[in-house]
C-alpha atoms as a PDB file:
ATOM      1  CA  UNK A   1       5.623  -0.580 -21.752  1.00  0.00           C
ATOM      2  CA  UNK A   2       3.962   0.937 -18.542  1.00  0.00           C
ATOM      3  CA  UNK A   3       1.428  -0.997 -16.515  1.00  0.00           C
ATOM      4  CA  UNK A   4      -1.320   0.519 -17.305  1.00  0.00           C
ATOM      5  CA  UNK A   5      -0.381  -0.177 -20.854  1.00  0.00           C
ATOM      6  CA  UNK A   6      -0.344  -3.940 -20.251  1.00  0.00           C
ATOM      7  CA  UNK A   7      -3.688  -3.924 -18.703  1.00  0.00           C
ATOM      8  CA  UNK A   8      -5.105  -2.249 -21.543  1.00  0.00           C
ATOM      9  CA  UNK A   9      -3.756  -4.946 -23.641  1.00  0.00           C
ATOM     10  CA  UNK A  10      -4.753  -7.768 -21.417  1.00  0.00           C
ATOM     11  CA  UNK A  11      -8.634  -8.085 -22.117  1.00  0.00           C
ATOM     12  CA  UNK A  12      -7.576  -9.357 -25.847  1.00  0.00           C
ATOM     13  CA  UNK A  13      -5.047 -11.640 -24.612  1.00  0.00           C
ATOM     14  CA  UNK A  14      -5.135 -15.556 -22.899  1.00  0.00           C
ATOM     15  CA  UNK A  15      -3.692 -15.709 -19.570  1.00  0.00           C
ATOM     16  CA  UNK A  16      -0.660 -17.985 -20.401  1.00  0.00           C
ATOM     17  CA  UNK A  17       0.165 -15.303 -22.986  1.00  0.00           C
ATOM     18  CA  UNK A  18      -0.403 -12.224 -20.185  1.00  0.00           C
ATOM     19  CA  UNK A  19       1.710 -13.813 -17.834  1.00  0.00           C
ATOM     20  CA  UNK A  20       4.480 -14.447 -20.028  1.00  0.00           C
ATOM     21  CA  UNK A  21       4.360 -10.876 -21.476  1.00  0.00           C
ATOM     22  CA  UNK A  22       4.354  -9.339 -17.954  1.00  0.00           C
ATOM     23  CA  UNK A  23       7.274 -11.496 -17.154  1.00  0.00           C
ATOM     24  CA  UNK A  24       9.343  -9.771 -19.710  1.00  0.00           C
ATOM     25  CA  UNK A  25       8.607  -6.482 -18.694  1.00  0.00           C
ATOM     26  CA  UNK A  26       9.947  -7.607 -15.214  1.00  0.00           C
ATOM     27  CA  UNK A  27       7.271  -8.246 -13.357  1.00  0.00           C
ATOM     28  CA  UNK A  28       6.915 -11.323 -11.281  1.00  0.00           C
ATOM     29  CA  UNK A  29       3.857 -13.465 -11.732  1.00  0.00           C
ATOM     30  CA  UNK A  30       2.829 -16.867 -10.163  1.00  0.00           C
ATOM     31  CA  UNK A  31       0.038 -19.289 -11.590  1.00  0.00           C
ATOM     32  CA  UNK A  32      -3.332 -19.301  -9.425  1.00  0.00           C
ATOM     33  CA  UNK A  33      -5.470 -22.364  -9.467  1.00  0.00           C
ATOM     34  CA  UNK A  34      -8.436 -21.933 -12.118  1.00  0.00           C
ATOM     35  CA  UNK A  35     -11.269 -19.871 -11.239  1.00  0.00           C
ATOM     36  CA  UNK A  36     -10.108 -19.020  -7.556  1.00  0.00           C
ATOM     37  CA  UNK A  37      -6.722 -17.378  -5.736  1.00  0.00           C
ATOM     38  CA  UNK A  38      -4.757 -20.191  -4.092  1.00  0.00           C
ATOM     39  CA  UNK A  39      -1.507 -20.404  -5.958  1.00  0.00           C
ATOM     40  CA  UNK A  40      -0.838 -23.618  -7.337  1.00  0.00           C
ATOM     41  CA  UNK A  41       3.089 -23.394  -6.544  1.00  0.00           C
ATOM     42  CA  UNK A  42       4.458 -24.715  -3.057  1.00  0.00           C
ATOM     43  CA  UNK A  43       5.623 -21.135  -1.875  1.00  0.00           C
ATOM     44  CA  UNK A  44       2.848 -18.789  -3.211  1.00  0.00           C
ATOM     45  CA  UNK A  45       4.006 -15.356  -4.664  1.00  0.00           C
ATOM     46  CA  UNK A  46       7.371 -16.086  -3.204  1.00  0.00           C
ATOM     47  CA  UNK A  47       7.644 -18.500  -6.243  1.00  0.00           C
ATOM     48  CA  UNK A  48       6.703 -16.007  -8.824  1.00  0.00           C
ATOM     49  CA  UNK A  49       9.333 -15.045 -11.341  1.00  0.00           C
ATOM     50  CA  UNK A  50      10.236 -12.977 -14.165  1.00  0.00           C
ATOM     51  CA  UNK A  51      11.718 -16.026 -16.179  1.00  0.00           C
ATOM     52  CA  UNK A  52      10.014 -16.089 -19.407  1.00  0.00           C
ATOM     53  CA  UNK A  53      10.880 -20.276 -19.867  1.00  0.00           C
ATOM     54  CA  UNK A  54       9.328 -20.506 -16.344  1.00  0.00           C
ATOM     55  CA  UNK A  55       6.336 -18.912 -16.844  1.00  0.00           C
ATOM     56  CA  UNK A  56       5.640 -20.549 -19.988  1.00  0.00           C
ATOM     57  CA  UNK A  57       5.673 -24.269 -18.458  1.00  0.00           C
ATOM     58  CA  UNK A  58       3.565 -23.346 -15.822  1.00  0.00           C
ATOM     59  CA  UNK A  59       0.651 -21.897 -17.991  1.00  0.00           C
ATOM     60  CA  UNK A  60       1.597 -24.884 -20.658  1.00  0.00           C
ATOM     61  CA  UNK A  61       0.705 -27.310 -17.570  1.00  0.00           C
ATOM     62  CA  UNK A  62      -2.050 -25.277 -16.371  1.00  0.00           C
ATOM     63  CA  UNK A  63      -3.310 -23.309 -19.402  1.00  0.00           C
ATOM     64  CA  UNK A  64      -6.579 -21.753 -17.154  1.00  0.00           C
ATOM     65  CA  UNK A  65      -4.549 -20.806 -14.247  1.00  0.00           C
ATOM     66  CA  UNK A  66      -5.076 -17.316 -13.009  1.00  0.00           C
ATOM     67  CA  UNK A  67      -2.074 -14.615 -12.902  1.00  0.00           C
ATOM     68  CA  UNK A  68      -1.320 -13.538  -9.245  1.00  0.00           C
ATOM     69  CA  UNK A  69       1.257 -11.051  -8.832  1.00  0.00           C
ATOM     70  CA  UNK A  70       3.301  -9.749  -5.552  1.00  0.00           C
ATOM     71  CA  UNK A  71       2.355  -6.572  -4.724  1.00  0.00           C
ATOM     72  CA  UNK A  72       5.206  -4.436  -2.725  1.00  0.00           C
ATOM     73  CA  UNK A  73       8.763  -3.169  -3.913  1.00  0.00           C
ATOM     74  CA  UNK A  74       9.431  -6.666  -5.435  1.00  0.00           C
ATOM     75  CA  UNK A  75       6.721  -6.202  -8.572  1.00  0.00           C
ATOM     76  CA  UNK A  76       6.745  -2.450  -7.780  1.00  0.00           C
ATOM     77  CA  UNK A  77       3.006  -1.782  -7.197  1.00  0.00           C
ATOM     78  CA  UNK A  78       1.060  -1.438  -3.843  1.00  0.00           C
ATOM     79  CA  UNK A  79      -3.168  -2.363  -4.170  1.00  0.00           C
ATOM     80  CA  UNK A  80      -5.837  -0.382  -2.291  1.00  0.00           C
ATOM     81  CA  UNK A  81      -8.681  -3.337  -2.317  1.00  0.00           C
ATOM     82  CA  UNK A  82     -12.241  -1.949  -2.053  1.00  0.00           C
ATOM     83  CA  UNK A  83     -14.227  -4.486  -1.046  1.00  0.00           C
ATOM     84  CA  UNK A  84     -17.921  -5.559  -1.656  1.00  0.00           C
ATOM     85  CA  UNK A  85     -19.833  -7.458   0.717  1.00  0.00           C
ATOM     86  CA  UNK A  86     -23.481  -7.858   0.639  1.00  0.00           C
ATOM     87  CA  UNK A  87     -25.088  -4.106   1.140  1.00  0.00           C
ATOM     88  CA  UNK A  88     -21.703  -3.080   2.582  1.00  0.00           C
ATOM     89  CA  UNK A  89     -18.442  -1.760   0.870  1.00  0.00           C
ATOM     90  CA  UNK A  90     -15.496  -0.069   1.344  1.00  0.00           C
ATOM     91  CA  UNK A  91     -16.498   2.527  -1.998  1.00  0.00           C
ATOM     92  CA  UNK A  92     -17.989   5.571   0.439  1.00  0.00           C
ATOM     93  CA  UNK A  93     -14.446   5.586   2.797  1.00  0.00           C
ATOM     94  CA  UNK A  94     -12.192   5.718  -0.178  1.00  0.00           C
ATOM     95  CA  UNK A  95     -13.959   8.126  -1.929  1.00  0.00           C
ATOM     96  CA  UNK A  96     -13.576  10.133   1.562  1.00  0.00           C
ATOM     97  CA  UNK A  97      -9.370   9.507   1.411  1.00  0.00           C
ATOM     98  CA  UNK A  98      -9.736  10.580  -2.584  1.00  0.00           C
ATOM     99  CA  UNK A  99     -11.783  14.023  -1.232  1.00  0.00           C
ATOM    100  CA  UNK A 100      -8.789  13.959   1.639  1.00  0.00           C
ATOM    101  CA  UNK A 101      -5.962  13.377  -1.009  1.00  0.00           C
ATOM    102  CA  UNK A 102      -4.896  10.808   1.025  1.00  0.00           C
ATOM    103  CA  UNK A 103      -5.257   8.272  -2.034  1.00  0.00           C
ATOM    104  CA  UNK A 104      -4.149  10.752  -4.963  1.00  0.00           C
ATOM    105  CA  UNK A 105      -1.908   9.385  -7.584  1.00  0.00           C
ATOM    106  CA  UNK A 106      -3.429   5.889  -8.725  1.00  0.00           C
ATOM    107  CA  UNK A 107      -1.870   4.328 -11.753  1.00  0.00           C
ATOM    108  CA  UNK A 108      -4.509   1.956 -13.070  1.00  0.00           C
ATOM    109  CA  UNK A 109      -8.442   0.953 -11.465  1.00  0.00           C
ATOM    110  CA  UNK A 110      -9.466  -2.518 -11.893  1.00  0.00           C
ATOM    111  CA  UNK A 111     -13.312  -4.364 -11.213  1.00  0.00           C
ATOM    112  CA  UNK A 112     -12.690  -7.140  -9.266  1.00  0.00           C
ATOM    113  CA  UNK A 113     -15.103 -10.229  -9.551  1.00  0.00           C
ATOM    114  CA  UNK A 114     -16.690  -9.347  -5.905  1.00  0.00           C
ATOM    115  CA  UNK A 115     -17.734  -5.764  -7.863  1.00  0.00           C
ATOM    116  CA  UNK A 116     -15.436  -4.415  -5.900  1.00  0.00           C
ATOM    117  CA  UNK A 117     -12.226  -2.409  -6.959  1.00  0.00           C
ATOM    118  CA  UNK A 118      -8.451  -2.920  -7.008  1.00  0.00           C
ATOM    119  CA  UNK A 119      -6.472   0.707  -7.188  1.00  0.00           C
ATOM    120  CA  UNK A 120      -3.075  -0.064  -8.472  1.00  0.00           C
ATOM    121  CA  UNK A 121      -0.514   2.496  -6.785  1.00  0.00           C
ATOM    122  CA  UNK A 122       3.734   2.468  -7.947  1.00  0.00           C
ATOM    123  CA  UNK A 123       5.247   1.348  -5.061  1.00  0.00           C
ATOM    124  CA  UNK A 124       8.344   2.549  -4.008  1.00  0.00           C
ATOM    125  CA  UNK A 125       9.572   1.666  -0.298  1.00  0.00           C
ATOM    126  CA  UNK A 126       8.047  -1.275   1.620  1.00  0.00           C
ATOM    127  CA  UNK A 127       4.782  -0.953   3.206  1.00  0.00           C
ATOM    128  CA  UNK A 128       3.442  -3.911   5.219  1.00  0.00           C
ATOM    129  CA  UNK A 129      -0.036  -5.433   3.871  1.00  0.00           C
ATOM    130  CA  UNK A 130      -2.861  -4.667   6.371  1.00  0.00           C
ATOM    131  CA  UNK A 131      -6.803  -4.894   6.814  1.00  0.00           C
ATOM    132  CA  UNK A 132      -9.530  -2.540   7.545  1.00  0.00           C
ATOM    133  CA  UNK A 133     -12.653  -4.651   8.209  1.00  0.00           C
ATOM    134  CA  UNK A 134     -14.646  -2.194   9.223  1.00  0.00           C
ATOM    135  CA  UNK A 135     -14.042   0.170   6.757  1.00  0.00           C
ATOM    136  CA  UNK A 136     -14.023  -3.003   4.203  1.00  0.00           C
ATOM    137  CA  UNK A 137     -10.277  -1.766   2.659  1.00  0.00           C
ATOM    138  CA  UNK A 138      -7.766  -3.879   2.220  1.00  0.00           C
ATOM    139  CA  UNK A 139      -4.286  -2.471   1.759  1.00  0.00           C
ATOM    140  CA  UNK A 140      -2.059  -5.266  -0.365  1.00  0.00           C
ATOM    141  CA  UNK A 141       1.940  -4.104  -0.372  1.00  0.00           C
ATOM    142  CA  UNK A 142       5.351  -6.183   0.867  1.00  0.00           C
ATOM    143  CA  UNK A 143       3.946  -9.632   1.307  1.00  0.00           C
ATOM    144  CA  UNK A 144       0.807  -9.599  -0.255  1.00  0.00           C
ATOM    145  CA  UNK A 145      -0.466 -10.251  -3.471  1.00  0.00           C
ATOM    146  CA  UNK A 146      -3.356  -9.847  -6.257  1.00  0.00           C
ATOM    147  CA  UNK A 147      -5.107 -11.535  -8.876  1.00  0.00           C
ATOM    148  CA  UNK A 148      -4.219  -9.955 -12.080  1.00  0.00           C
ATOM    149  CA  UNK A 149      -6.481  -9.156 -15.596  1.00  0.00           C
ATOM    150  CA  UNK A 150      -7.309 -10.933 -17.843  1.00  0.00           C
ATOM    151  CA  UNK A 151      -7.720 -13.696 -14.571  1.00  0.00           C
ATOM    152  CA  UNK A 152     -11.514 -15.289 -13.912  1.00  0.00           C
ATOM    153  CA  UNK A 153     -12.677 -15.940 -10.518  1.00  0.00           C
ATOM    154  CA  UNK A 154     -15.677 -18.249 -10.519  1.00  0.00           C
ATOM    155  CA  UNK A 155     -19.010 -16.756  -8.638  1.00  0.00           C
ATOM    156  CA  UNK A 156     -22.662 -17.654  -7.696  1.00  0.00           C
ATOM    157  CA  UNK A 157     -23.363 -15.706 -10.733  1.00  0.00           C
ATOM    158  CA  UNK A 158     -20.483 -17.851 -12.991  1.00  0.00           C
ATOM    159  CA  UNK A 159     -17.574 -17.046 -14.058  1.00  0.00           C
ATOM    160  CA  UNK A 160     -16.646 -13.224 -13.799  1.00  0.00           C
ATOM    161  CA  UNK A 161     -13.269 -11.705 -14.877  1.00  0.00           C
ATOM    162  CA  UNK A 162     -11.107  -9.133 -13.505  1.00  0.00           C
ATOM    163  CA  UNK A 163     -11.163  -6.272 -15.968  1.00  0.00           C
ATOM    164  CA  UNK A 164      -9.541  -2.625 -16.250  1.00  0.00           C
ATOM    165  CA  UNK A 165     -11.832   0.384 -15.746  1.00  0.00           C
ATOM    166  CA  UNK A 166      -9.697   3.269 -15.731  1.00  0.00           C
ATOM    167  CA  UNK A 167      -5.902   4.437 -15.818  1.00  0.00           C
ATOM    168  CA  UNK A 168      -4.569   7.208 -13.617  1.00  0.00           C
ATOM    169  CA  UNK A 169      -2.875  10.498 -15.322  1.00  0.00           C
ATOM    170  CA  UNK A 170       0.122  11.147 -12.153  1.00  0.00           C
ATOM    171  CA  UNK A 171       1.000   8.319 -10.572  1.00  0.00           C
ATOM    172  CA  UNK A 172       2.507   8.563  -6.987  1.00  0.00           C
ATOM    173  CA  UNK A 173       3.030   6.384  -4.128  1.00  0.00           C
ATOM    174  CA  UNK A 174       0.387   6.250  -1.780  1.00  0.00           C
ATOM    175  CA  UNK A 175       1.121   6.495   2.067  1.00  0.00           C
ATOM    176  CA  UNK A 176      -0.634   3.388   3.903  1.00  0.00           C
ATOM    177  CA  UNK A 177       0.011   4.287   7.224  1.00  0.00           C
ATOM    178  CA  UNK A 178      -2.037   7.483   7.105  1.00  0.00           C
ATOM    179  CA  UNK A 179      -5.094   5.745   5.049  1.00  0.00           C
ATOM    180  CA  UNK A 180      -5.432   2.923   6.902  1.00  0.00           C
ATOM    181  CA  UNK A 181      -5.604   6.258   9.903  1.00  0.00           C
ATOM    182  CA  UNK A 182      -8.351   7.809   8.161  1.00  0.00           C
ATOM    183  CA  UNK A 183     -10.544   5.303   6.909  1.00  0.00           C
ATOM    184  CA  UNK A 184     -10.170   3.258  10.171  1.00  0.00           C
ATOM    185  CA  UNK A 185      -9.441   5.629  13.079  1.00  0.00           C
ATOM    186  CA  UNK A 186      -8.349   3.922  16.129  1.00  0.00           C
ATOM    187  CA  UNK A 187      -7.089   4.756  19.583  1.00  0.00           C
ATOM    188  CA  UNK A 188      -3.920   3.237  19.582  1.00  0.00           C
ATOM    189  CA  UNK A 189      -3.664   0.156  21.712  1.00  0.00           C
ATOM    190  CA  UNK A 190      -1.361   1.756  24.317  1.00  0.00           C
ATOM    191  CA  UNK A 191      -2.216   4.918  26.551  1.00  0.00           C
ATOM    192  CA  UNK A 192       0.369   7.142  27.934  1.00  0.00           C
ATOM    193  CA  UNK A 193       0.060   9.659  31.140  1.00  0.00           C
ATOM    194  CA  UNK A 194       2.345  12.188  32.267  1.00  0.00           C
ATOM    195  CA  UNK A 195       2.111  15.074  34.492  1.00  0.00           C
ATOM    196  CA  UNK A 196       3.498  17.121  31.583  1.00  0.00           C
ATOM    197  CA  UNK A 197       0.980  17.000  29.399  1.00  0.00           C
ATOM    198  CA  UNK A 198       0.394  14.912  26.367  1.00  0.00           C
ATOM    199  CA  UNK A 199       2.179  17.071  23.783  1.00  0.00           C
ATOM    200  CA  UNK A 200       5.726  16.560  25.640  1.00  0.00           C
ATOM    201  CA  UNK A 201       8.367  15.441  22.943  1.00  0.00           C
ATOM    202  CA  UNK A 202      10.384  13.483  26.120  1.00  0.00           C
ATOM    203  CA  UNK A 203       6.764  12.006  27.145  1.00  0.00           C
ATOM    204  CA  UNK A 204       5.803  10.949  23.901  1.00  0.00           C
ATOM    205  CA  UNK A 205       9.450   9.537  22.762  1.00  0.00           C
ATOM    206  CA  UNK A 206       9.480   7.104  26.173  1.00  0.00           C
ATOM    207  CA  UNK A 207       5.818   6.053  25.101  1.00  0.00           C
ATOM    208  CA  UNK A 208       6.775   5.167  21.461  1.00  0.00           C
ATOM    209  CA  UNK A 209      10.154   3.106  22.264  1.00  0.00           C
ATOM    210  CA  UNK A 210       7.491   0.477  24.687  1.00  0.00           C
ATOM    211  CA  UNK A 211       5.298   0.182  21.718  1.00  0.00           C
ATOM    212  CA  UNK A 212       5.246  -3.756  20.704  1.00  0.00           C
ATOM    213  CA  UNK A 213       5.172  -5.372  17.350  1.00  0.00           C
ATOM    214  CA  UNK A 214       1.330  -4.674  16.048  1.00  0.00           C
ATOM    215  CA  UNK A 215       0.887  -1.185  17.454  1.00  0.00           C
ATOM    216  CA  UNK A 216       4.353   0.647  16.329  1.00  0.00           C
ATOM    217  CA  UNK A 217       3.474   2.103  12.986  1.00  0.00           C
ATOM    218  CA  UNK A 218       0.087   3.217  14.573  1.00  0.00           C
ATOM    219  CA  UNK A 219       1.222   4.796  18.139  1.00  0.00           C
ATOM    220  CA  UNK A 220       4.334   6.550  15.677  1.00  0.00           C
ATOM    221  CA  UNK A 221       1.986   7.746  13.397  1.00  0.00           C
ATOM    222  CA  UNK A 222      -0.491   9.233  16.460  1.00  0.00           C
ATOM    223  CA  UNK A 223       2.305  10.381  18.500  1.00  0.00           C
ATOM    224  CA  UNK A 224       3.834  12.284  15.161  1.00  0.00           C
ATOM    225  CA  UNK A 225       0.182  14.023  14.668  1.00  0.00           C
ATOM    226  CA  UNK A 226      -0.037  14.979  18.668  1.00  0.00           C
ATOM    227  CA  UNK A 227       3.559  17.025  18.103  1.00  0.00           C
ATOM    228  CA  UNK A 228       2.816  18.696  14.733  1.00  0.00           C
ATOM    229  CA  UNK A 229      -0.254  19.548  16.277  1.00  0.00           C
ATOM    230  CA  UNK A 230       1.256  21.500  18.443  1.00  0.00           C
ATOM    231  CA  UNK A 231       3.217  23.083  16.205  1.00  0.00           C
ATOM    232  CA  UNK A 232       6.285  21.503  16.421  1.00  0.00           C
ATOM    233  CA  UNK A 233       8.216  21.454  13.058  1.00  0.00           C
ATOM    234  CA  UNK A 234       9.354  18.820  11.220  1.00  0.00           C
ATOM    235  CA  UNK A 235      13.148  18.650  11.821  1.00  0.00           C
ATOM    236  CA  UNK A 236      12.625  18.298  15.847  1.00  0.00           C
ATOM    237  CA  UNK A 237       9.522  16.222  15.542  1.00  0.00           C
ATOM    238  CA  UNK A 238      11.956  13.472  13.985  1.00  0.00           C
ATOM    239  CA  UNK A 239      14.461  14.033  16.342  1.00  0.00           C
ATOM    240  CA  UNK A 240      12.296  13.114  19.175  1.00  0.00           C
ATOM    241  CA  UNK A 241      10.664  10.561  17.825  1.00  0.00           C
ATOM    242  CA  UNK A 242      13.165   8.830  15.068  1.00  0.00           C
ATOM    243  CA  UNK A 243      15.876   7.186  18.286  1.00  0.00           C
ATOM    244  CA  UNK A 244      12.903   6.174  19.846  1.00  0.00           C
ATOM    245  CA  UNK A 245      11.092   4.500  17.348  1.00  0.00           C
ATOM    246  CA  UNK A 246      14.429   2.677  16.221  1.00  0.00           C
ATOM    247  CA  UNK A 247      14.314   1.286  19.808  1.00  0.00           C
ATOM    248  CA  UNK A 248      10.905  -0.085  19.525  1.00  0.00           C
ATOM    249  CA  UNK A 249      12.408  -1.972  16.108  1.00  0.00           C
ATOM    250  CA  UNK A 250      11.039  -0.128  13.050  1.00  0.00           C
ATOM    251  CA  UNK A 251      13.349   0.704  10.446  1.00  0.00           C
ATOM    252  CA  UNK A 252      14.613   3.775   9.505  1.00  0.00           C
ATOM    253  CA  UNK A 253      12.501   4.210   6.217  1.00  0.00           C
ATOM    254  CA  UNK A 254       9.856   2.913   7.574  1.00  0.00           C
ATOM    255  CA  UNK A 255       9.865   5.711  10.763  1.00  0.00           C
ATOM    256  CA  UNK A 256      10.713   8.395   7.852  1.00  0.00           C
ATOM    257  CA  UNK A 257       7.661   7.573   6.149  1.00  0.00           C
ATOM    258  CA  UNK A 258       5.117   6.855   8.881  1.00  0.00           C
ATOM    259  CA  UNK A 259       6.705  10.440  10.258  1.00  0.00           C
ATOM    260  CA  UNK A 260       5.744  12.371   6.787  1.00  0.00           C
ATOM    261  CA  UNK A 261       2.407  10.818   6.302  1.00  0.00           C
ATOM    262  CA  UNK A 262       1.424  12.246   9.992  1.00  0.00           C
ATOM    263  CA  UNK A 263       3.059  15.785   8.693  1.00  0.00           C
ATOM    264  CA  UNK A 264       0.385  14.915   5.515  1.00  0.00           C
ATOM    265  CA  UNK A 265      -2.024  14.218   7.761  1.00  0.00           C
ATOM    266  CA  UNK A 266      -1.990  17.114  10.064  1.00  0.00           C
ATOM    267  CA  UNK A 267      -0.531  19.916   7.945  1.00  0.00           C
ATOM    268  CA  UNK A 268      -2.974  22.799   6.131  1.00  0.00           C
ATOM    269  CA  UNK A 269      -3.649  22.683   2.564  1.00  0.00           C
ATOM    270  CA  UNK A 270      -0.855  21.802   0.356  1.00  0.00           C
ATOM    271  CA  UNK A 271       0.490  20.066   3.555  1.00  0.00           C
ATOM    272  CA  UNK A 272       1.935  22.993   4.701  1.00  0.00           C
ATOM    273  CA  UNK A 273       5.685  24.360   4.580  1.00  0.00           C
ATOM    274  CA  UNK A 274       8.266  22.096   3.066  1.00  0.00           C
ATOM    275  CA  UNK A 275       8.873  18.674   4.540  1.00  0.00           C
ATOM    276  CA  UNK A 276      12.490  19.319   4.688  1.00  0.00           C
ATOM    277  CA  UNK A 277      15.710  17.520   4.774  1.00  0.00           C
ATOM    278  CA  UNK A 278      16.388  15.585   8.485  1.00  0.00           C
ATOM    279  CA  UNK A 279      16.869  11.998   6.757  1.00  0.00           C
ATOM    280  CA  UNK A 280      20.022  10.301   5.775  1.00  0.00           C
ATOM    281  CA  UNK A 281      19.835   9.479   2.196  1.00  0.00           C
ATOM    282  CA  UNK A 282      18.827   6.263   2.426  1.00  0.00           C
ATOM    283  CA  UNK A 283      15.828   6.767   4.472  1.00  0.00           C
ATOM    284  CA  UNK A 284      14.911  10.337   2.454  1.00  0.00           C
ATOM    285  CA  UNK A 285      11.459  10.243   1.206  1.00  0.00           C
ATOM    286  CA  UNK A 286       9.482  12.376  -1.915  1.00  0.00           C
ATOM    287  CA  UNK A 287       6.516  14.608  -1.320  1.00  0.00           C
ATOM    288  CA  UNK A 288       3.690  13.896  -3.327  1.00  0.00           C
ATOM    289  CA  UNK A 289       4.151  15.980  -6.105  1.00  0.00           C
ATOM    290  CA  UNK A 290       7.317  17.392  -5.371  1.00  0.00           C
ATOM    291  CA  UNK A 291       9.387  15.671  -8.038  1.00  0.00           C
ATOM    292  CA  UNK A 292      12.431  14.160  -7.455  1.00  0.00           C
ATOM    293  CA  UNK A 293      13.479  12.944  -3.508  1.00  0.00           C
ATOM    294  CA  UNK A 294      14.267  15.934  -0.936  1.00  0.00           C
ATOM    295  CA  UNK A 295      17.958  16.618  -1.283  1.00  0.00           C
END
């Protein structure tokens, strides 16, 4: 049974009964403490499993616990969270990625007690969890984790569940690097200057391999956009930019991806010609709606 499936069949269930049944479809789940999203096991959602016995005694010992679930390649779902706060929310930005198709391919939308909105995305390489304040968007992937239907989180209004709204038609994977770009444009933390000018594949490269931990995935992603700007394809963009990056310690996957979501980013409509092959095949990537990975 698909996820979306399973959330559909949540609202009639309890949560001891959920959890279990998500467990035998494979995916992890962890016990939450009643009404509120502090797991109640010593190591979090590293502790959740797919065990069905396991997951049984923990809801038989705490029968109102709340489901959280791991978000990232290990349950196989990244979370866009939308947040409410007060008069302000993150609902205008993401509808601004949606117009951009920069958040195309959602699998399953779920209210959130906060009336806010978790967008359920299939998740298929590791992106890192990170937070948009300002745009109030939360991006939950490897080492994060959500509170799952048919869950209750207790507000100043009382007790308010989490409850599905809407399933997606094509799921895809969405690219984090270049949403958490365009709802929360930045100038990367580091500057470069060069007397050859700021589109210089040798320029940019030495600037990329001094980025430190925190600024990597951004100053990629912006030096990427600077060279396909210029009209640089694909093919040399990544051989500029893919031994430097390694140097500044991102993995190869990770470079691959931050490298096509710039090409995304930057490219005309329909993202312009073919992303095409450059990887190795461990670190080769799909285009959104392209179908299987690039040969």
């Amino acid at each position: 049974m698909n996820f979306g499936d399973l959330l559909l069949i949540s609202a009639g269930m309890s949560r001891g009964d959920f959890a279990v049944t998500l467990a035998r479809e494979d995916i992890p789940v962890f016990p939450c403490i009643p009404g509120g999203k502090r797991p109640l096991t010593p190591a979090g959602f590293r502790d959740a499993s797919t065990l069905g016995h396991l997951v049984n005694a923990w809801w038989r010992r705490w029968p109102d616990a709340n489901i959280g679930m791991p978000t990232g390649p290990r349950s196989g779902f990244d979370v866009v969270d939308v947040d409410v706060r007060g008069d302000e929310s993150g609902f205008a930005g993401f509808l601004r990625a949606l117009s951009a198709h920069l958040a195309d391919g959602e699998i399953a939308r779920v209210h959130t007690p906060s009336d806010g909105m978790h967008v359920y995305y299939p998740a298929t390489s590791a992106q890192r969890c990170w937070q948009a304040a300002r745009a109030h968007i939360d991006f939950r992937g490897d080492g994060g984790y959500v509170i799952v239907p048919p869950s209750v989180i207790q507000t100043e209004r009382g007790p308010v569940a989490y409850r599905l709204t809407s399933l997606g038609k094509n799921p895809e994977p969405i690219e984090a690097v270049a949403l958490r770009a365009f709802v929360d444009p930045r100038p990367v933390p580091t500057s470069y200057t060069g007397s050859t000018g700021r589109t210089n594949p040798t320029v940019l490269a030495s600037w990329v391999a001094r980025l430190q931990e925190g600024e990597r995935n951004r100053g990629l992603f912006w030096a990427a956009c600077r060279l396909y700007e210029s009209g640089m394809p694909p093919r040399e963009a990544v051989s500029a930019l893919l031994p430097a990056a390694k140097q500044a310690g991102l993995g190869e996957p990770e470079i691959i991806a931050t490298l096509h979501s710039a090409w995304r980013h930057t490219g005309p409509e329909e993202y312009g010609p073919r992303f095409t092959r450059f990887a190795s095949p461990a670190a080769r990537i799909r285009r959104p709606g392209s179908g299987p990975s690039l040969p």
